[in-house]
PDB file of N, CA and C in Angstrom:
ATOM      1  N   UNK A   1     -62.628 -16.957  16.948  1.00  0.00           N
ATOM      2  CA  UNK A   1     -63.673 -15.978  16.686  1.00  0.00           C
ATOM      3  C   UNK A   1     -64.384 -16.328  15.383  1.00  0.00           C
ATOM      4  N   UNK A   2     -65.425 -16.221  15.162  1.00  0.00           N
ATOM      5  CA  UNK A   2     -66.803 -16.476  13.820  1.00  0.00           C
ATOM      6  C   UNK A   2     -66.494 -15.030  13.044  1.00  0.00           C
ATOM      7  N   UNK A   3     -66.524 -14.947  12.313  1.00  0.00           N
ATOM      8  CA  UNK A   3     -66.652 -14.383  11.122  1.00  0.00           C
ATOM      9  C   UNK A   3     -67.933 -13.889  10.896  1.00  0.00           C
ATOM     10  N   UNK A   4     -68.333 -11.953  11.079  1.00  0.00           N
ATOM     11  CA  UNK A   4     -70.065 -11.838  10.358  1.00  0.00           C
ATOM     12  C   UNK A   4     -69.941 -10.668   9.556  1.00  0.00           C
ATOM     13  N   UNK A   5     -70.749 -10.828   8.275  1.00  0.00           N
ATOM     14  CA  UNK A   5     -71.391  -9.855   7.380  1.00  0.00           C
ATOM     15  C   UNK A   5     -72.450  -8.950   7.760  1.00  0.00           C
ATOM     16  N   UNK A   6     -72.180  -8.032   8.681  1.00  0.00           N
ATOM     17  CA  UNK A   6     -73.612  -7.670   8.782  1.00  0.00           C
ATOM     18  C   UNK A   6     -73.950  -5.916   7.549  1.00  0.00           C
ATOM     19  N   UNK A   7     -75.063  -6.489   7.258  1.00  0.00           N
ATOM     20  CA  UNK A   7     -75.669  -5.559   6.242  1.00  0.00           C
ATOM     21  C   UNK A   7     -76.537  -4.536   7.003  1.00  0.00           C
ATOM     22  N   UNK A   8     -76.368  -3.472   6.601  1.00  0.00           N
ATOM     23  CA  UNK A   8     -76.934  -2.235   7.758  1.00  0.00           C
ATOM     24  C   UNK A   8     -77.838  -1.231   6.775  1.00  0.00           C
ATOM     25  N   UNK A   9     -79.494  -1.202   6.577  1.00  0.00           N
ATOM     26  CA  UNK A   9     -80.290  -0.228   6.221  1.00  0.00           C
ATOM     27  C   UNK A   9     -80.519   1.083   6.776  1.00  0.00           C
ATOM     28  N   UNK A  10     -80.640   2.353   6.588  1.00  0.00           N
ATOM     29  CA  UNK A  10     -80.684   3.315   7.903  1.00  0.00           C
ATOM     30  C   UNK A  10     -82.595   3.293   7.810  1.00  0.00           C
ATOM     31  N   UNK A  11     -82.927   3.528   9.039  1.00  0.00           N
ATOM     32  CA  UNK A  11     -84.453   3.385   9.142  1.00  0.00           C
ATOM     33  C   UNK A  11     -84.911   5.041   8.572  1.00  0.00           C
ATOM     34  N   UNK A  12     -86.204   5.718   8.695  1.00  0.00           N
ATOM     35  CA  UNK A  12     -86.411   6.605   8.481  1.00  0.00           C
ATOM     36  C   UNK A  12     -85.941   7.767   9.132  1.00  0.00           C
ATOM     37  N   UNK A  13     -85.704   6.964  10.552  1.00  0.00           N
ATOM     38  CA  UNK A  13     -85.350   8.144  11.865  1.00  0.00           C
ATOM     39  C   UNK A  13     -83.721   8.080  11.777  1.00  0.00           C
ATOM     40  N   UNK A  14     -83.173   6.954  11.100  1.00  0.00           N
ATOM     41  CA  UNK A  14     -81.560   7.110  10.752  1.00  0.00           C
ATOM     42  C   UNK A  14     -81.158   7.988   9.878  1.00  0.00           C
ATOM     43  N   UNK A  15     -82.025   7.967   9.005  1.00  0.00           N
ATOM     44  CA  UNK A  15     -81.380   8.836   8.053  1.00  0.00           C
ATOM     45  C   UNK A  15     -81.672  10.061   8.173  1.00  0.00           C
ATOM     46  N   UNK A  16     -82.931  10.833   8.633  1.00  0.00           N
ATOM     47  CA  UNK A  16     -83.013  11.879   9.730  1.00  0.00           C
ATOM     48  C   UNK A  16     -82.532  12.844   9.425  1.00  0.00           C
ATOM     49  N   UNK A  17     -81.160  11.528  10.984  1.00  0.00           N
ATOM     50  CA  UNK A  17     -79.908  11.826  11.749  1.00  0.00           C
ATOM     51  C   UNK A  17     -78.978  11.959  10.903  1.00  0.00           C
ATOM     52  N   UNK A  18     -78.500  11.532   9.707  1.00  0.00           N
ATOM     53  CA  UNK A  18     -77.447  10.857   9.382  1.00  0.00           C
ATOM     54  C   UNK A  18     -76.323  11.803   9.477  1.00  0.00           C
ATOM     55  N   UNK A  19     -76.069  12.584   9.662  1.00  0.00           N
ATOM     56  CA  UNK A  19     -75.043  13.311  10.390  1.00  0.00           C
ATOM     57  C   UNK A  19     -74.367  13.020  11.637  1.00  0.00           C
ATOM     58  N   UNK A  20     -75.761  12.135  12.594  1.00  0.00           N
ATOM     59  CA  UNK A  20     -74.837  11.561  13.685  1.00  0.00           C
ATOM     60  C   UNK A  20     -74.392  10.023  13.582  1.00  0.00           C
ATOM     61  N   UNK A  21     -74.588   9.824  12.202  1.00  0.00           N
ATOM     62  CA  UNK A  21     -73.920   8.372  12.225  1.00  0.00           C
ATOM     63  C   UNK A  21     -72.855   8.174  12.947  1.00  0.00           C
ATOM     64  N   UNK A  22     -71.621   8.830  12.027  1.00  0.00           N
ATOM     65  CA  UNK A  22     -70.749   8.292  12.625  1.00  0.00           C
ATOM     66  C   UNK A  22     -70.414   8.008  13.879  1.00  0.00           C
ATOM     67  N   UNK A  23     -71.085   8.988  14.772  1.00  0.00           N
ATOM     68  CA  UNK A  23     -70.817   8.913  16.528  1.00  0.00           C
ATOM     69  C   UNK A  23     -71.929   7.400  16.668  1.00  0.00           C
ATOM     70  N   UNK A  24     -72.683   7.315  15.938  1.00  0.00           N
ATOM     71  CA  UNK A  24     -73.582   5.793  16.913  1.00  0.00           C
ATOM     72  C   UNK A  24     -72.876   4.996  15.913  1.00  0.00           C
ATOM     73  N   UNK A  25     -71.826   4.606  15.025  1.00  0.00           N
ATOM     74  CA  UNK A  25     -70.859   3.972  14.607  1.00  0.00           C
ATOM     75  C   UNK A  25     -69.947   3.604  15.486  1.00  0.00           C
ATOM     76  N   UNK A  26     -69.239   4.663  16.207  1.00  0.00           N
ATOM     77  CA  UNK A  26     -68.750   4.946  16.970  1.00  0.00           C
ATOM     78  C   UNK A  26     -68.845   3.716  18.100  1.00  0.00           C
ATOM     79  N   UNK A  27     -70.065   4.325  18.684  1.00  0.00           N
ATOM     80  CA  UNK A  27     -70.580   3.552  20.451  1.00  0.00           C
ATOM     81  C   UNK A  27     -71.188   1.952  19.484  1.00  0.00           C
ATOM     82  N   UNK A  28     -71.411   1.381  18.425  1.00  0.00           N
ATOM     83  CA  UNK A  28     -71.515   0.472  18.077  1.00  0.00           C
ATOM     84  C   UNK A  28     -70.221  -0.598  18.321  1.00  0.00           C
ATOM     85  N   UNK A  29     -69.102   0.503  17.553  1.00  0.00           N
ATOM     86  CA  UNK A  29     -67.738  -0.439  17.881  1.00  0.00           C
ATOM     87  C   UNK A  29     -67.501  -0.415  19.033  1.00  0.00           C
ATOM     88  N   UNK A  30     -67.656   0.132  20.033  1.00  0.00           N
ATOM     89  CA  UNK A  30     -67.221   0.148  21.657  1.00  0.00           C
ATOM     90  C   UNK A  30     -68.420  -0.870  21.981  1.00  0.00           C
ATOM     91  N   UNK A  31     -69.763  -0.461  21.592  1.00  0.00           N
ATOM     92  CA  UNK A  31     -70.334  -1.909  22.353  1.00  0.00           C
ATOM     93  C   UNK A  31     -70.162  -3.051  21.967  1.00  0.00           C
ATOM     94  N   UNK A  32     -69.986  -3.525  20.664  1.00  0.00           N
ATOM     95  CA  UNK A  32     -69.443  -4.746  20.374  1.00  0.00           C
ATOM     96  C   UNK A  32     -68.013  -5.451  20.795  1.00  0.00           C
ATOM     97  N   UNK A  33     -66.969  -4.359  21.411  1.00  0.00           N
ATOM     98  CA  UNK A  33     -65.885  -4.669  22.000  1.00  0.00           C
ATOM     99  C   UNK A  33     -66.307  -5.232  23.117  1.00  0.00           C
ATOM    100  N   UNK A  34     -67.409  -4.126  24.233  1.00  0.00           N
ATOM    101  CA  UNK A  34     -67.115  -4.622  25.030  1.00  0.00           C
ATOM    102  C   UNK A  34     -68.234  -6.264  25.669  1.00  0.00           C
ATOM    103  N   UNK A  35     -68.320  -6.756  23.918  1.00  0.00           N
ATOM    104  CA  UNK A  35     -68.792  -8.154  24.649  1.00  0.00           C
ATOM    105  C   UNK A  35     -68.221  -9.296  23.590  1.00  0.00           C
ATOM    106  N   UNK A  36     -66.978  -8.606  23.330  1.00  0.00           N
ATOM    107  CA  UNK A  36     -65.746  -9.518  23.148  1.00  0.00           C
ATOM    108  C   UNK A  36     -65.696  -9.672  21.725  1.00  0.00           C
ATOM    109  N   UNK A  37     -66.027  -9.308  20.942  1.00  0.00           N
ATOM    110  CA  UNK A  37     -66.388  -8.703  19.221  1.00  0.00           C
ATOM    111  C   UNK A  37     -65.073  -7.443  18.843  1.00  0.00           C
ATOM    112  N   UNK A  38     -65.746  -7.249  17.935  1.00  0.00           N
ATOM    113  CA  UNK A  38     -64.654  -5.823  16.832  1.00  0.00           C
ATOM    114  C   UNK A  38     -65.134  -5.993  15.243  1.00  0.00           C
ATOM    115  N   UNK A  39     -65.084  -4.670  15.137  1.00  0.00           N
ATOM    116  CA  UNK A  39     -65.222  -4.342  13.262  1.00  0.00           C
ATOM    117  C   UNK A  39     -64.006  -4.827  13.032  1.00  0.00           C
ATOM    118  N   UNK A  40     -64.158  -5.411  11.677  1.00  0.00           N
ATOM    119  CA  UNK A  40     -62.639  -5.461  11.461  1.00  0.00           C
ATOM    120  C   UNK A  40     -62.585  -4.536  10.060  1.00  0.00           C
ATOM    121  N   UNK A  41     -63.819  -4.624   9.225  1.00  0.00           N
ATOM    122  CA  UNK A  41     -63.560  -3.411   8.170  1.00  0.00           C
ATOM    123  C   UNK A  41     -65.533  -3.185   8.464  1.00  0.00           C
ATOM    124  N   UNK A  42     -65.349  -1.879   7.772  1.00  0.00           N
ATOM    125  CA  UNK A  42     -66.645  -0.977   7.426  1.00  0.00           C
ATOM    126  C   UNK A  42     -66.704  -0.300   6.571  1.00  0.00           C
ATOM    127  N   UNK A  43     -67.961  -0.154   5.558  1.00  0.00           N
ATOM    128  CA  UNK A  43     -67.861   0.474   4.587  1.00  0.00           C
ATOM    129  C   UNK A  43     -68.671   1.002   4.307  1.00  0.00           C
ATOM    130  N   UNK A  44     -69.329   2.084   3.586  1.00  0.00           N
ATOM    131  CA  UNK A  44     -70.728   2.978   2.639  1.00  0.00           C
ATOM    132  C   UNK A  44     -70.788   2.594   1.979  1.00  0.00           C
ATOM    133  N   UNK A  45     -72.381   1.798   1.555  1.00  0.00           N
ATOM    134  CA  UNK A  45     -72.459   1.203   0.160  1.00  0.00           C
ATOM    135  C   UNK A  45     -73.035   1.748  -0.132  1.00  0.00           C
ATOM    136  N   UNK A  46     -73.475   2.100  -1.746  1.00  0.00           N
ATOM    137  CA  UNK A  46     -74.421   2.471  -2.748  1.00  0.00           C
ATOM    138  C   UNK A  46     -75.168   0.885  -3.274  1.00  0.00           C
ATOM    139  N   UNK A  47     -76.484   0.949  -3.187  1.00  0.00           N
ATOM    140  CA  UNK A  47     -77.240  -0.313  -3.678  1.00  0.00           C
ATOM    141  C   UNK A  47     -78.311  -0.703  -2.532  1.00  0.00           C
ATOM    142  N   UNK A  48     -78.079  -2.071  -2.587  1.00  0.00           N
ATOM    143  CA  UNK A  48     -79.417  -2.020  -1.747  1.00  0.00           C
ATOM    144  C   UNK A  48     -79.060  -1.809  -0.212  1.00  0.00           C
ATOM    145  N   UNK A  49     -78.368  -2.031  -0.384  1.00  0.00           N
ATOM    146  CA  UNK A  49     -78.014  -1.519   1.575  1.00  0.00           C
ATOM    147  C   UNK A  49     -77.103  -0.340   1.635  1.00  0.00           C
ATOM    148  N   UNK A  50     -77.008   0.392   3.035  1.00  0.00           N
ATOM    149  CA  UNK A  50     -76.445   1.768   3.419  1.00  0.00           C
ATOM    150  C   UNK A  50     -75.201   1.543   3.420  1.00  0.00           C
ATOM    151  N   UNK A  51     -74.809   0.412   4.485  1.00  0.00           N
ATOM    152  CA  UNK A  51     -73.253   0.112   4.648  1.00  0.00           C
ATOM    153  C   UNK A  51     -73.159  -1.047   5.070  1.00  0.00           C
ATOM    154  N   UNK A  52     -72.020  -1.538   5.172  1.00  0.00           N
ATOM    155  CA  UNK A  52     -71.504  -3.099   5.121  1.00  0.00           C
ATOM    156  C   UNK A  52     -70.454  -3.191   6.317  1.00  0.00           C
ATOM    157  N   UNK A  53     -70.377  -4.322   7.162  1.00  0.00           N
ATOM    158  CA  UNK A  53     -69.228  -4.467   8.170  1.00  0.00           C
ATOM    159  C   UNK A  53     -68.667  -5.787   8.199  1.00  0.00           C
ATOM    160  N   UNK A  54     -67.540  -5.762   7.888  1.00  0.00           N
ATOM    161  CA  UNK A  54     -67.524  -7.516   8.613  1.00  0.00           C
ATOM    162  C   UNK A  54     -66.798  -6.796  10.277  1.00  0.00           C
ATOM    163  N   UNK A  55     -67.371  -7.910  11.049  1.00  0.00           N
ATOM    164  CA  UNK A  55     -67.155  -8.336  12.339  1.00  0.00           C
ATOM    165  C   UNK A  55     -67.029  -9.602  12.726  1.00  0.00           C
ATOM    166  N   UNK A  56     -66.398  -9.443  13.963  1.00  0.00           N
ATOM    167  CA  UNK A  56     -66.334 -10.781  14.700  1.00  0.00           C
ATOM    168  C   UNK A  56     -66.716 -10.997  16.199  1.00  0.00           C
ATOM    169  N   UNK A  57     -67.060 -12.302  16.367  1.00  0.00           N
ATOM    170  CA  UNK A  57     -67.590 -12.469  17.981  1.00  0.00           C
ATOM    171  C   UNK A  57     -66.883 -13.714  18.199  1.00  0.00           C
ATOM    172  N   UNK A  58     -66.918 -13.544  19.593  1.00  0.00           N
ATOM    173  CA  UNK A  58     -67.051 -15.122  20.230  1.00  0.00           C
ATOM    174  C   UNK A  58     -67.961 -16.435  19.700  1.00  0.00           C
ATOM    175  N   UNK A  59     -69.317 -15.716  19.612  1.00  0.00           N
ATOM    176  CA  UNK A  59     -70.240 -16.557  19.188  1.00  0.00           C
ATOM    177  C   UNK A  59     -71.844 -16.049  18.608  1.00  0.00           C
ATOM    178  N   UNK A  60     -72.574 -17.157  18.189  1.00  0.00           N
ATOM    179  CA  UNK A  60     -73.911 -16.560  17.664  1.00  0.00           C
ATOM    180  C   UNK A  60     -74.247 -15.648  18.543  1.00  0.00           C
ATOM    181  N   UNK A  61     -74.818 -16.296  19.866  1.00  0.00           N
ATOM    182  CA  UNK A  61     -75.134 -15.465  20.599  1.00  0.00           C
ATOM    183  C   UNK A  61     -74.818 -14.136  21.174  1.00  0.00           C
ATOM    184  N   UNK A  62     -73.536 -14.152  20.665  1.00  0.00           N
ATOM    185  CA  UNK A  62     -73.432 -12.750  21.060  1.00  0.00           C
ATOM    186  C   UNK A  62     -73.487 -11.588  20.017  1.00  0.00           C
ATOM    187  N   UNK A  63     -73.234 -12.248  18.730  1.00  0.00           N
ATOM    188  CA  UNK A  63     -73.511 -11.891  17.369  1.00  0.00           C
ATOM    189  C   UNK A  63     -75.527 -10.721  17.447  1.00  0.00           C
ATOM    190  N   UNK A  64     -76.222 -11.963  17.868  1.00  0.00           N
ATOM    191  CA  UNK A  64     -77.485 -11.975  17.529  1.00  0.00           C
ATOM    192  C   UNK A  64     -77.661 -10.527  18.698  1.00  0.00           C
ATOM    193  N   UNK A  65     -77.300 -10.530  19.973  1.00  0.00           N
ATOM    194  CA  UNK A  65     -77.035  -9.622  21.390  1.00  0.00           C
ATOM    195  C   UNK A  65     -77.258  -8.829  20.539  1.00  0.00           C
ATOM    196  N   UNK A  66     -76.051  -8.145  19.799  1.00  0.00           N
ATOM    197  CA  UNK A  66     -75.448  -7.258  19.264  1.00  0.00           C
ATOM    198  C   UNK A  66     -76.168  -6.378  18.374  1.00  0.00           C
ATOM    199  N   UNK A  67     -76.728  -7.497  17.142  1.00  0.00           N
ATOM    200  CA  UNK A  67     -77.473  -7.015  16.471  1.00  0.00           C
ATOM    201  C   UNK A  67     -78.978  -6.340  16.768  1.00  0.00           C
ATOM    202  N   UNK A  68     -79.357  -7.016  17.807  1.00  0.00           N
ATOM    203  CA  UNK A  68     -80.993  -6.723  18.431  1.00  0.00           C
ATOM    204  C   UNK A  68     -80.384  -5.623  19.168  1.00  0.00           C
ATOM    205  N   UNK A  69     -79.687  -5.353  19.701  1.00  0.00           N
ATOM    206  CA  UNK A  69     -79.707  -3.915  20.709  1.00  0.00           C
ATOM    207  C   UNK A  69     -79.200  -2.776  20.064  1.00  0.00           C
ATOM    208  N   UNK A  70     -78.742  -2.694  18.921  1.00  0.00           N
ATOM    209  CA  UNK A  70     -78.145  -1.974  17.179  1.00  0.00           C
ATOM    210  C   UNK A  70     -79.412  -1.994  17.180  1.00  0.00           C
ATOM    211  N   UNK A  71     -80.681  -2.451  17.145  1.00  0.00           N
ATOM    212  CA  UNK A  71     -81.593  -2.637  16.253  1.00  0.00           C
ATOM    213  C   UNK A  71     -82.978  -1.669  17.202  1.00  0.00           C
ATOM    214  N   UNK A  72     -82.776  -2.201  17.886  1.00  0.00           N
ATOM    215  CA  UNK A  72     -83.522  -1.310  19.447  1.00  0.00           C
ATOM    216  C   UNK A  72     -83.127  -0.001  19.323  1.00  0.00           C
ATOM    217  N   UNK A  73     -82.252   0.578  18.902  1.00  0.00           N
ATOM    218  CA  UNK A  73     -82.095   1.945  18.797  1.00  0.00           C
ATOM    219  C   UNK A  73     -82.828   2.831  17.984  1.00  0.00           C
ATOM    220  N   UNK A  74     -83.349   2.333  16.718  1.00  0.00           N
ATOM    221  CA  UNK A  74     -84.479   2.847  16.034  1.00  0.00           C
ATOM    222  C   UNK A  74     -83.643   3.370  14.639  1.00  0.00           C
ATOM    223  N   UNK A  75     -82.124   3.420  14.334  1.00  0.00           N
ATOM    224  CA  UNK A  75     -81.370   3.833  13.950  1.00  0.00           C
ATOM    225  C   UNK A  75     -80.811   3.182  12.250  1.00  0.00           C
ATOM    226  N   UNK A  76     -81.414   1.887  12.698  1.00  0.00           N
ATOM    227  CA  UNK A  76     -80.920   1.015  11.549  1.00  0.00           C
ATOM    228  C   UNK A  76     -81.554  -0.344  11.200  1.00  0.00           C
ATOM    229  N   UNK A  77     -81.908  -1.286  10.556  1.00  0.00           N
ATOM    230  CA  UNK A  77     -82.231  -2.417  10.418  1.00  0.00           C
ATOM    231  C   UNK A  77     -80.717  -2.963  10.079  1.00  0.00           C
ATOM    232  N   UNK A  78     -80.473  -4.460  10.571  1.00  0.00           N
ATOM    233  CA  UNK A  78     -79.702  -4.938  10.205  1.00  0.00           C
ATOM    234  C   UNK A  78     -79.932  -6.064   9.704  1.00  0.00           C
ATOM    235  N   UNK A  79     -78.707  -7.061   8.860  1.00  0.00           N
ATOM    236  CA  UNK A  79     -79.134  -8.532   8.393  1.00  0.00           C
ATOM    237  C   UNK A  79     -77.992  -9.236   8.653  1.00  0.00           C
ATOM    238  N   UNK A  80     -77.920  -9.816   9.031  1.00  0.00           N
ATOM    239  CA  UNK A  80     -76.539 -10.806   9.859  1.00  0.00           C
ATOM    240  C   UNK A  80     -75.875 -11.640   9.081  1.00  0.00           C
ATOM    241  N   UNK A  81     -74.988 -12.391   8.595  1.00  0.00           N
ATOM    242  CA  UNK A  81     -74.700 -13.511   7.863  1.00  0.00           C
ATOM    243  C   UNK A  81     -73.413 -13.727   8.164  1.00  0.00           C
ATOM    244  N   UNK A  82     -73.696 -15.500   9.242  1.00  0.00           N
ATOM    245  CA  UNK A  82     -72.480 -16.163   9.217  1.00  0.00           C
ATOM    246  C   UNK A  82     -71.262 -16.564   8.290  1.00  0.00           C
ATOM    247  N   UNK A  83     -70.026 -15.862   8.304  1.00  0.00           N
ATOM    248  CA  UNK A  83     -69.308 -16.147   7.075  1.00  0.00           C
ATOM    249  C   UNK A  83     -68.215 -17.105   7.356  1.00  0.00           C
ATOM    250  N   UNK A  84     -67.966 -18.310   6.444  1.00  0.00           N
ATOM    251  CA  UNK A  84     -67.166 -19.352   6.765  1.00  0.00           C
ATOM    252  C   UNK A  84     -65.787 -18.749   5.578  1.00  0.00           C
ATOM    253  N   UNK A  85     -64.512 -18.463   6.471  1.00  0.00           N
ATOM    254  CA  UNK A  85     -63.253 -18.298   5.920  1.00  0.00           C
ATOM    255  C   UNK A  85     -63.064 -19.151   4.484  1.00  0.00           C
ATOM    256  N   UNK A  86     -62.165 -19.125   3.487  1.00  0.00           N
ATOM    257  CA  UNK A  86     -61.709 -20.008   2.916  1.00  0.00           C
ATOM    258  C   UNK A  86     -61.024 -21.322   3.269  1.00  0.00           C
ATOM    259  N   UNK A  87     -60.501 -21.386   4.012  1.00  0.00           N
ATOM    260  CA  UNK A  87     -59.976 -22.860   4.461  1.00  0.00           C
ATOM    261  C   UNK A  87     -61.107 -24.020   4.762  1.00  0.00           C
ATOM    262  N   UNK A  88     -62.173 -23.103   5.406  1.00  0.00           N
ATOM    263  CA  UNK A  88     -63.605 -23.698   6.279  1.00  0.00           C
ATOM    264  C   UNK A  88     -63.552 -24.016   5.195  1.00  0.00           C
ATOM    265  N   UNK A  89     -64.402 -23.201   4.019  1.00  0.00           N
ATOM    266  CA  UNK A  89     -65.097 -23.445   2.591  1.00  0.00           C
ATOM    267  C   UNK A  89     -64.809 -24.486   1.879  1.00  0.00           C
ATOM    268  N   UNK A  90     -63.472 -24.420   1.845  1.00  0.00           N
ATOM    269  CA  UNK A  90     -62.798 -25.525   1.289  1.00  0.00           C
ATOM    270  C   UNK A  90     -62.777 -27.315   2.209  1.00  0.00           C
ATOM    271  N   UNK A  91     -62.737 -27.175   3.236  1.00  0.00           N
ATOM    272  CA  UNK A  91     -63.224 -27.988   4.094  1.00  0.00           C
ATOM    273  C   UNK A  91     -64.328 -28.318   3.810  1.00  0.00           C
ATOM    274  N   UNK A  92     -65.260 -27.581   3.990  1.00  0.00           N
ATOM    275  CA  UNK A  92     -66.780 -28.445   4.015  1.00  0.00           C
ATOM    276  C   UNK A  92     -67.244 -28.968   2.341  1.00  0.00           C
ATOM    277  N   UNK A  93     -66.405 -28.068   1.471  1.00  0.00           N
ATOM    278  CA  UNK A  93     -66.762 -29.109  -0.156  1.00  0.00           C
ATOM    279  C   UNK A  93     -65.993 -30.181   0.135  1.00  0.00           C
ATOM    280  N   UNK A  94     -64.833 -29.980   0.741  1.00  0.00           N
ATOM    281  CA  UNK A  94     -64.105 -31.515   0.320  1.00  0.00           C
ATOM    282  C   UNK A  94     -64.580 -32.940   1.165  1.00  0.00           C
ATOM    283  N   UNK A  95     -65.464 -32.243   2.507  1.00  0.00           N
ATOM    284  CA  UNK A  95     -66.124 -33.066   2.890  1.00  0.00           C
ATOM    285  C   UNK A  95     -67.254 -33.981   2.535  1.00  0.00           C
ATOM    286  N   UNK A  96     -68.024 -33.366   1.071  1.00  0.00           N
ATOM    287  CA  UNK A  96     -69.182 -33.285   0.723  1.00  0.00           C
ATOM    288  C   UNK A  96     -68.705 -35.251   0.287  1.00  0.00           C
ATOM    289  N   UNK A  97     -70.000 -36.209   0.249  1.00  0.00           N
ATOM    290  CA  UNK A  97     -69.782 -36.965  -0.452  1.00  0.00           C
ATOM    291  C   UNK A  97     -70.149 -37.327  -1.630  1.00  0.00           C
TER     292      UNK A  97
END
């Protein structure tokens, strides 16, 4: 599984709502399960973004799925970012020539 950061803004019509976050939090983690993904942590930020998730997928593509149909809801902007583990990290400097 890939490793993602995704950064979550609430739009005008999110924040609204924001009382029903948590329930479209909710059907977020069930739809990302059911295309083979999971939160693994989530959080409320103060700063420039609302809240923070890391997740995981199978792959980009299903990463990107995920995020555009989160995004289609009118609920949130999101920003995606592939995250490479420490071992990777360390891998690809020691690869460097």
């Amino acid at each position: 599984m890939t490793t993602y950061i995704v950064l979550f803004n609430w739009t005008d019509q999110g924040v609204r709502s924001v009382k029903e976050s948590p329930k479209r939090l909710d059907a977020a983690k069930k739809q990302l399960g059911d295309m083979g993904g999971s939160f693994k942590q989530f959080f409320l930020t103060m700063g420039e973004y609302d809240m923070v998730a890391v997740c995981e997928a199978p792959d980009d593509a299903v990463m990107a799925r995920f995020g555009l149909s989160v995004g289609m809801l009118g609920n949130v902007r999101t920003q995606t970012l592939k995250a490479f583990p420490e071992a990777a990290y360390r891998e690809i400097i020691a690869s460097l020539g």
